[in-house]
C-alpha atoms as a PDB file:
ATOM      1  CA  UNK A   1      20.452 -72.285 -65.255  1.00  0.00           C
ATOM      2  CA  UNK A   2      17.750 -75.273 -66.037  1.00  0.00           C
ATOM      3  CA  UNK A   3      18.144 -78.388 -63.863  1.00  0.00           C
ATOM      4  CA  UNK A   4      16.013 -81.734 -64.479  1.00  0.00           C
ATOM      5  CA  UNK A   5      14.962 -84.323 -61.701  1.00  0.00           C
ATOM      6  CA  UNK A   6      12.462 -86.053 -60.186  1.00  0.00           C
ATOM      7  CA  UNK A   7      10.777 -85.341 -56.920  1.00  0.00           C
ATOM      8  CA  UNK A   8      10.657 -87.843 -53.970  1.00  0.00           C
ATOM      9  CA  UNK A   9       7.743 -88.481 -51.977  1.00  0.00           C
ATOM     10  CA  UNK A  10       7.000 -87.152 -48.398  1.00  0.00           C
ATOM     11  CA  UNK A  11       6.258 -83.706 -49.195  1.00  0.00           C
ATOM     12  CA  UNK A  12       2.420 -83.452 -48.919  1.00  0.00           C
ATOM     13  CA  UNK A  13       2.916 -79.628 -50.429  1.00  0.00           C
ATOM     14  CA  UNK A  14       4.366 -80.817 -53.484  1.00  0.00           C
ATOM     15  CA  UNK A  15       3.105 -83.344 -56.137  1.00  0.00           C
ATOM     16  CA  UNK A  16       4.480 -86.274 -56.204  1.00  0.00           C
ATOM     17  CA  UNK A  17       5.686 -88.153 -58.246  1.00  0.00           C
ATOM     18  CA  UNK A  18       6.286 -85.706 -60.717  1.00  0.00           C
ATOM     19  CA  UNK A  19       9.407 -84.454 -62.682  1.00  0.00           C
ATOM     20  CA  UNK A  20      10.640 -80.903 -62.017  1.00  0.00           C
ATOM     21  CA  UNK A  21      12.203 -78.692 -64.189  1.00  0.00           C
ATOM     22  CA  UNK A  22      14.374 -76.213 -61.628  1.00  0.00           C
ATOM     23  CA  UNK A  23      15.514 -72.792 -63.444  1.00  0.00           C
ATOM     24  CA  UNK A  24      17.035 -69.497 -61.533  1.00  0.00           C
ATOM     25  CA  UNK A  25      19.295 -66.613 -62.363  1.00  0.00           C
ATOM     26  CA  UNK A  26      22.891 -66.838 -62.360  1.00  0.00           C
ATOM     27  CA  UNK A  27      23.722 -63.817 -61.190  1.00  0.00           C
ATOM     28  CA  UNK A  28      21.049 -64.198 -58.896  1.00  0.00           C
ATOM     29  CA  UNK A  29      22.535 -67.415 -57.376  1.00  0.00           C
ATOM     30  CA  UNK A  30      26.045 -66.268 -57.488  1.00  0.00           C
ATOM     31  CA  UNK A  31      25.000 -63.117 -55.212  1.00  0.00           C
ATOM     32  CA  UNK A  32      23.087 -65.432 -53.203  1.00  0.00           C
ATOM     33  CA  UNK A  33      25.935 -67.526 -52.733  1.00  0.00           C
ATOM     34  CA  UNK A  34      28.311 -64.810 -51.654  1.00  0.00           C
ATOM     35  CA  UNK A  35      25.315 -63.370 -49.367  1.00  0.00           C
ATOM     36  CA  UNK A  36      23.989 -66.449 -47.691  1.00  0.00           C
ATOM     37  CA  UNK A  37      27.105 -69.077 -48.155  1.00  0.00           C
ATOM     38  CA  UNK A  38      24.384 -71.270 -49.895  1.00  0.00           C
ATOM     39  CA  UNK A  39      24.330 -72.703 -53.335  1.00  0.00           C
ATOM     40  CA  UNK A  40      21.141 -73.323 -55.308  1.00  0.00           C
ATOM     41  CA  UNK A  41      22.151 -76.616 -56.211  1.00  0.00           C
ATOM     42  CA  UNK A  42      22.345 -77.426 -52.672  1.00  0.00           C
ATOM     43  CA  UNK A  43      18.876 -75.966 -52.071  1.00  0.00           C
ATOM     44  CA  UNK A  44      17.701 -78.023 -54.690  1.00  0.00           C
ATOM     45  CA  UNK A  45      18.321 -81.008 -53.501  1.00  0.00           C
ATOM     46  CA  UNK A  46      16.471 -80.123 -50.207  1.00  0.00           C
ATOM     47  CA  UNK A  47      13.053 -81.576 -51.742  1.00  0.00           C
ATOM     48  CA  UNK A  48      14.829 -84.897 -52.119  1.00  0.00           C
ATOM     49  CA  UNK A  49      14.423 -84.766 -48.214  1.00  0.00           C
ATOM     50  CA  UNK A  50      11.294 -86.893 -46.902  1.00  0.00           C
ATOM     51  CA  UNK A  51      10.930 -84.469 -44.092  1.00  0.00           C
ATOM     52  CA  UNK A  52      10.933 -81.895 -45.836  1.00  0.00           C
ATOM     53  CA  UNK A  53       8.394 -79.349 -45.229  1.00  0.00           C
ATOM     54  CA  UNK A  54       6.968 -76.705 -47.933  1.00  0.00           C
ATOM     55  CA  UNK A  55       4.796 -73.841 -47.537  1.00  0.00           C
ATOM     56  CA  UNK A  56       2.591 -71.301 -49.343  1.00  0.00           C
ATOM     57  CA  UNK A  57       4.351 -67.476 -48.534  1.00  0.00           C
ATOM     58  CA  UNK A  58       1.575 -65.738 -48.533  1.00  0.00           C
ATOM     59  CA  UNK A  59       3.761 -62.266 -47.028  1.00  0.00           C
ATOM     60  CA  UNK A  60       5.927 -62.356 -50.433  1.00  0.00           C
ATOM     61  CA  UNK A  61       3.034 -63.668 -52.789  1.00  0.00           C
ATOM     62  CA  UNK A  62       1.969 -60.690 -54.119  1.00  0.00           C
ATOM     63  CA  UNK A  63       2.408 -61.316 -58.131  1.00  0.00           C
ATOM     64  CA  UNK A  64       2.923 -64.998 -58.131  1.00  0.00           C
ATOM     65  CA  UNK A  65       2.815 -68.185 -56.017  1.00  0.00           C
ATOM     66  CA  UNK A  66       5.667 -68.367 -53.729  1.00  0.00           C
ATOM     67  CA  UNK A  67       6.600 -71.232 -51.151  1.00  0.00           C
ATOM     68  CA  UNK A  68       9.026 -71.522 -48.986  1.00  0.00           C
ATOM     69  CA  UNK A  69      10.444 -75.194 -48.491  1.00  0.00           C
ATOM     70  CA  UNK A  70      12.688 -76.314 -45.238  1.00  0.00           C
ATOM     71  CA  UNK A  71      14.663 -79.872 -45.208  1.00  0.00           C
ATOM     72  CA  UNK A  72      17.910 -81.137 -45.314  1.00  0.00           C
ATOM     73  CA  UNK A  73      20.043 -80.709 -48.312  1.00  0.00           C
ATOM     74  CA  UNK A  74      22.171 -83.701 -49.991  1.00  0.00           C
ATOM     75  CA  UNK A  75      25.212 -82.078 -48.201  1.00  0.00           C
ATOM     76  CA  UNK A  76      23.459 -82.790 -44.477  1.00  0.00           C
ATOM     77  CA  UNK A  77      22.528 -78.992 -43.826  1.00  0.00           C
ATOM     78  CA  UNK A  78      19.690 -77.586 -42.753  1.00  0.00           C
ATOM     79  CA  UNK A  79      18.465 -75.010 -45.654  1.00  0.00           C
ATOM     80  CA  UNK A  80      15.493 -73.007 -46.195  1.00  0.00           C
ATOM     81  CA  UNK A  81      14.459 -71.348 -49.320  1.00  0.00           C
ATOM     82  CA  UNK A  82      12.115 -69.524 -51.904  1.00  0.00           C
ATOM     83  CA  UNK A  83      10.619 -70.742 -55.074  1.00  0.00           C
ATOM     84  CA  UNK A  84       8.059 -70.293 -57.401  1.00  0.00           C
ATOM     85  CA  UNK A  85       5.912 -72.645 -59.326  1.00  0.00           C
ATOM     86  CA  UNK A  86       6.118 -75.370 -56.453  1.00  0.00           C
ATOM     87  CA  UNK A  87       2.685 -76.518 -58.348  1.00  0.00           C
ATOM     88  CA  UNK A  88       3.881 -76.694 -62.352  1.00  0.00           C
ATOM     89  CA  UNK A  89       6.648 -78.800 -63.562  1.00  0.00           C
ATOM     90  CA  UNK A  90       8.783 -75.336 -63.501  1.00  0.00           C
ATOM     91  CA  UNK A  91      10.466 -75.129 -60.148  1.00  0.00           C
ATOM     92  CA  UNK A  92      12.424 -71.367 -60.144  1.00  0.00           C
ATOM     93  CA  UNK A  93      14.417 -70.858 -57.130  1.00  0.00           C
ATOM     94  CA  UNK A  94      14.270 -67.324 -55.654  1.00  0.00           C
ATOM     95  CA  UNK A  95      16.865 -67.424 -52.664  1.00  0.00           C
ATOM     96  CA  UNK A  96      18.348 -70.049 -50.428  1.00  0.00           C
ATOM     97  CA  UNK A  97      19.740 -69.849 -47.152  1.00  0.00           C
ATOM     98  CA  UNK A  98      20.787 -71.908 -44.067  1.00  0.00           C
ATOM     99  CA  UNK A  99      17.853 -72.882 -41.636  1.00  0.00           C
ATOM    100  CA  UNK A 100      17.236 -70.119 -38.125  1.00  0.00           C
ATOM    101  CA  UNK A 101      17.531 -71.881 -35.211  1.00  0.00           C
ATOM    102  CA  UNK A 102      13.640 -71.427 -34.947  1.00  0.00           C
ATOM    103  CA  UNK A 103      13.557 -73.410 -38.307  1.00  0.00           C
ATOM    104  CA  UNK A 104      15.803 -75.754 -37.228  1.00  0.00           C
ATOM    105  CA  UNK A 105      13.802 -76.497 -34.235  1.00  0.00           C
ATOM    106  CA  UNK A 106      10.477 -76.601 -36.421  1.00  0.00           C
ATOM    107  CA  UNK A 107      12.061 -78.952 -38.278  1.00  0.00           C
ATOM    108  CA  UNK A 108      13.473 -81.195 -35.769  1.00  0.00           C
ATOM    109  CA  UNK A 109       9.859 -81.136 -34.098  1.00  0.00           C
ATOM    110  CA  UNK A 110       8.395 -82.484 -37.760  1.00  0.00           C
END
């Protein structure tokens, strides 16, 4: 799945400004979906967040640049998740899931 959209500002871990190109697998995403109860296209929309906050994953970085991103989705949850390419134009989303309660209070701290 490819989705198209621009990024908002507030993420200093991200470039702003630019347009991102978001791709994952399906079958990835639907497993994810039944596993974690969250939708990529929710996850997605967690960079629109201004608060949201997006580091390097250096435990699961191994062959390529991961991050890991944490902010509110357009649906008002908390979600974390995985990507690749948080740097190019070519956002691929690895896995998505709803925010620990240590997340949640990481967040809530800013």
């Amino acid at each position: 799945m490819h989705f198209a959209g621009g990024f908002m500002e507030g993420n200093d871990s991200m470039a702003e400004g630019m347009d991102y190109e978001f791709e994952w697998d399906d079958a990835k995403a639907e497993s994810n979906l039944a596993k974690h109860g969250v939708a990529f296209m929710d996850a997605m929309s967690v960079l629109l967040d201004p608060l949201a906050m997006t580091r390097f994953d250096d435990e699961h970085s191994d062959d390529e640049e991961r991050w890991v991103s944490l902010g509110r989705a357009a649906n008002g949850r908390l979600h974390t998740f995985s990507a690749t390419g948080s740097h190019s134009a070519l956002v691929r989303l690895i896995s998505a899931r709803s925010a620990t309660r240590r997340e949640s209070e990481q967040y809530e701290q800013g």
